[in-house]
C-alpha atoms as a PDB file:
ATOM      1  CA  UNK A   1      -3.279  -6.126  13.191  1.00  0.00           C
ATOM      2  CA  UNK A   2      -6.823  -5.042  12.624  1.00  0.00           C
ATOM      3  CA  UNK A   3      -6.520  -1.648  11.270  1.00  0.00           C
ATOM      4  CA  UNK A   4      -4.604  -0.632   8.009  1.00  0.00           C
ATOM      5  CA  UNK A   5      -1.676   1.998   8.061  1.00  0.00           C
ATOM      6  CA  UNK A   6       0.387   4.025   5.687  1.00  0.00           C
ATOM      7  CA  UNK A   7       3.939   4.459   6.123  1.00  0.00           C
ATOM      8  CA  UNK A   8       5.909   6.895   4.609  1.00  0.00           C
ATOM      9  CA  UNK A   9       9.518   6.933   3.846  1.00  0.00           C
ATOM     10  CA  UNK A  10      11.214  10.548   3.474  1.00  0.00           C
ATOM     11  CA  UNK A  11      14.593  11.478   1.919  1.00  0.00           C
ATOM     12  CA  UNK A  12      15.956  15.023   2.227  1.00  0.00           C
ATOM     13  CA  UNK A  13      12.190  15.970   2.740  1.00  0.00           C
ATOM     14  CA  UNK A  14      10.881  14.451  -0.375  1.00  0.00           C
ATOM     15  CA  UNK A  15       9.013  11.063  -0.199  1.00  0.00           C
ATOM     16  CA  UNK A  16      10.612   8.143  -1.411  1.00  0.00           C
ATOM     17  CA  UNK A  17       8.897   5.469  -1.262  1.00  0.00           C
ATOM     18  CA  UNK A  18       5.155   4.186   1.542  1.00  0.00           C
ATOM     19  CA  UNK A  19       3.805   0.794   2.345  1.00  0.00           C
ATOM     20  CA  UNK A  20       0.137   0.344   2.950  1.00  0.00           C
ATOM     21  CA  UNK A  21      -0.418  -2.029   5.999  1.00  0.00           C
ATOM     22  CA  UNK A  22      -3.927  -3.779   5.474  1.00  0.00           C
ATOM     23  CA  UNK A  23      -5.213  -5.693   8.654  1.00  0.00           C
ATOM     24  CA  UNK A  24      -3.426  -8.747   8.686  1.00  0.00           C
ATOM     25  CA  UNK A  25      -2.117 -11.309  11.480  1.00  0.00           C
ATOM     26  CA  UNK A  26       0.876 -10.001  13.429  1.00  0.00           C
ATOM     27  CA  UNK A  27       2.755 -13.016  12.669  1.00  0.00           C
ATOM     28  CA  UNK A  28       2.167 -12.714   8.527  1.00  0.00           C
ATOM     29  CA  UNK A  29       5.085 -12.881   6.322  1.00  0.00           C
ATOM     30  CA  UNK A  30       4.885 -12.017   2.735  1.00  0.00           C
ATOM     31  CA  UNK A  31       4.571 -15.679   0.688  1.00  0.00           C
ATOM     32  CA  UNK A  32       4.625 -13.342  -3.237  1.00  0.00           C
ATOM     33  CA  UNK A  33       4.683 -10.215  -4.569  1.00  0.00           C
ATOM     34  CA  UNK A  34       2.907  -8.697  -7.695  1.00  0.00           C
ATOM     35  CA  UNK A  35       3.197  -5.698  -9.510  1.00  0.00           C
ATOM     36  CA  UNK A  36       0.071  -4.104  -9.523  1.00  0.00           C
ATOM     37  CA  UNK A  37       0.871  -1.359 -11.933  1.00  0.00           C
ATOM     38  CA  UNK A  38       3.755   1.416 -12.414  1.00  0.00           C
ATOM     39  CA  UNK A  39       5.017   2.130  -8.919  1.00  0.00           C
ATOM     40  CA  UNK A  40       2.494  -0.406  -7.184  1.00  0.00           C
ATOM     41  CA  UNK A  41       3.420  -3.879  -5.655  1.00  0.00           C
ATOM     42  CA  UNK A  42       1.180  -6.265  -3.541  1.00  0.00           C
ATOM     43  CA  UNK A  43       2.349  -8.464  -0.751  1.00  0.00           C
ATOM     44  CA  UNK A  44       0.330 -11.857  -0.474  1.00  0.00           C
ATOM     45  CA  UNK A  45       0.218 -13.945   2.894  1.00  0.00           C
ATOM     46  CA  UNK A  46       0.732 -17.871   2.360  1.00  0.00           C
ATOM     47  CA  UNK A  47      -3.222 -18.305   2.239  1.00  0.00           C
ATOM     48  CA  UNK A  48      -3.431 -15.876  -0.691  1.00  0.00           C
ATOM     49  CA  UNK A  49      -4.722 -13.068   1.193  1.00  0.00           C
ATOM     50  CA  UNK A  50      -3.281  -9.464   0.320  1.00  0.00           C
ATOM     51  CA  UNK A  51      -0.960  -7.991   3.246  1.00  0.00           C
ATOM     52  CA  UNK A  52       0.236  -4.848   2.157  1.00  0.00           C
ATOM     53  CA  UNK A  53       0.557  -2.245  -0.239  1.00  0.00           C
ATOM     54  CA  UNK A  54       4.605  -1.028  -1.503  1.00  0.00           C
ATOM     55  CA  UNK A  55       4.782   2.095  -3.430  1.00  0.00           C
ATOM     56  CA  UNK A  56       8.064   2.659  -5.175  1.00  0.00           C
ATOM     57  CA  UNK A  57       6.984   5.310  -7.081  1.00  0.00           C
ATOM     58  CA  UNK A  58       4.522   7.577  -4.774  1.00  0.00           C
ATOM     59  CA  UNK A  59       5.453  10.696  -7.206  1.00  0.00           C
ATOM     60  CA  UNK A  60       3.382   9.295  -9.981  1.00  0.00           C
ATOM     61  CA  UNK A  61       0.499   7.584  -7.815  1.00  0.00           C
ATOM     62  CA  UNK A  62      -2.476   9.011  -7.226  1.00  0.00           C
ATOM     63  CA  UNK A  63      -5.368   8.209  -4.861  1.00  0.00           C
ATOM     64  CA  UNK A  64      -7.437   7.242  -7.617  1.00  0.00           C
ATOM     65  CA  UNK A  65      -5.212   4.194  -8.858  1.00  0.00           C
ATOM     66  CA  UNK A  66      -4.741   2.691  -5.290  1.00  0.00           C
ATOM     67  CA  UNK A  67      -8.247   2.752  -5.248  1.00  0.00           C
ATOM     68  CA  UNK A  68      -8.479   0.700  -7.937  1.00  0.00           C
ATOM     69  CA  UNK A  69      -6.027  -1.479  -6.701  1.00  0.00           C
ATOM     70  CA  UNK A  70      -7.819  -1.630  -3.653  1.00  0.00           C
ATOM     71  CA  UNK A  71     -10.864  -2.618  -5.310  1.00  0.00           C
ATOM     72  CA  UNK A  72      -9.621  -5.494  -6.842  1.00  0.00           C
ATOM     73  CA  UNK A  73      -8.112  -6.609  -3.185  1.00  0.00           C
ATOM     74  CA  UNK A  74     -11.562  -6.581  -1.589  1.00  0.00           C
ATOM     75  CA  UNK A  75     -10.462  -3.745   1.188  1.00  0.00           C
ATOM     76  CA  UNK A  76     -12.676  -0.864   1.646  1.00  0.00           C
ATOM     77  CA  UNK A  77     -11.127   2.548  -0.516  1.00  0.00           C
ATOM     78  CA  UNK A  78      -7.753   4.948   0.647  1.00  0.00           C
ATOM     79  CA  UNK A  79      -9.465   8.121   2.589  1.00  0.00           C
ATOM     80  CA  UNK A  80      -7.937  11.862   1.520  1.00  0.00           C
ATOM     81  CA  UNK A  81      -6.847  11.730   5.013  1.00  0.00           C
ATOM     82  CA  UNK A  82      -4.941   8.664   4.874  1.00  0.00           C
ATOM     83  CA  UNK A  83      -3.495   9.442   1.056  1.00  0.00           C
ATOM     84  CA  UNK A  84      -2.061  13.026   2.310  1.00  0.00           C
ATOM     85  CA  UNK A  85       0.935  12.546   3.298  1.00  0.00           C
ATOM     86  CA  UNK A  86       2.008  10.770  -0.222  1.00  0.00           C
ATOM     87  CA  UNK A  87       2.190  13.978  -2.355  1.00  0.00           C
ATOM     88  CA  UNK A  88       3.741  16.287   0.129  1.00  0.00           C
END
């Protein structure tokens, strides 16, 4: 998958919970998971490479801290665009 995606899971119109795709193979399967702050969990590919993005707590995440999530990853920063349909 060459292009990143954000998925966004709704409950009785409210979100509950999004998962950031980041270009990966289409075969990958998560190896570990770390928390990457309140809310924030990254899935690693065997080779150590970051896969994904959960967010279990989209309420109290802002575009700001998965930037700096981001950062550390190495993939480029979340557009307005793409972070829009977390607080609605």
């Amino acid at each position: 998958m060459r292009d990143r995606y954000l998925e966004v899971t709704f409950r009785k119109r409210r979100v509950l919970a999004a998962y950031l795709y980041l270009p990966r193979p289409s075969d990958a399967k998560s190896a570990r998971t770390e928390q990457q702050g309140d809310g924030i969990l990254v899935d690693y590919m065997e080779n150590g490479d970051p896969m994904g993005i959960e967010i279990t707590a989209p309420e109290r995440i802002t575009a700001n801290a998965l930037n700096a999530v981001l950062e550390r990853l190495g993939p480029p920063p979340i557009t307005e665009d793409e972070f829009a349909p977390l607080p609605a």
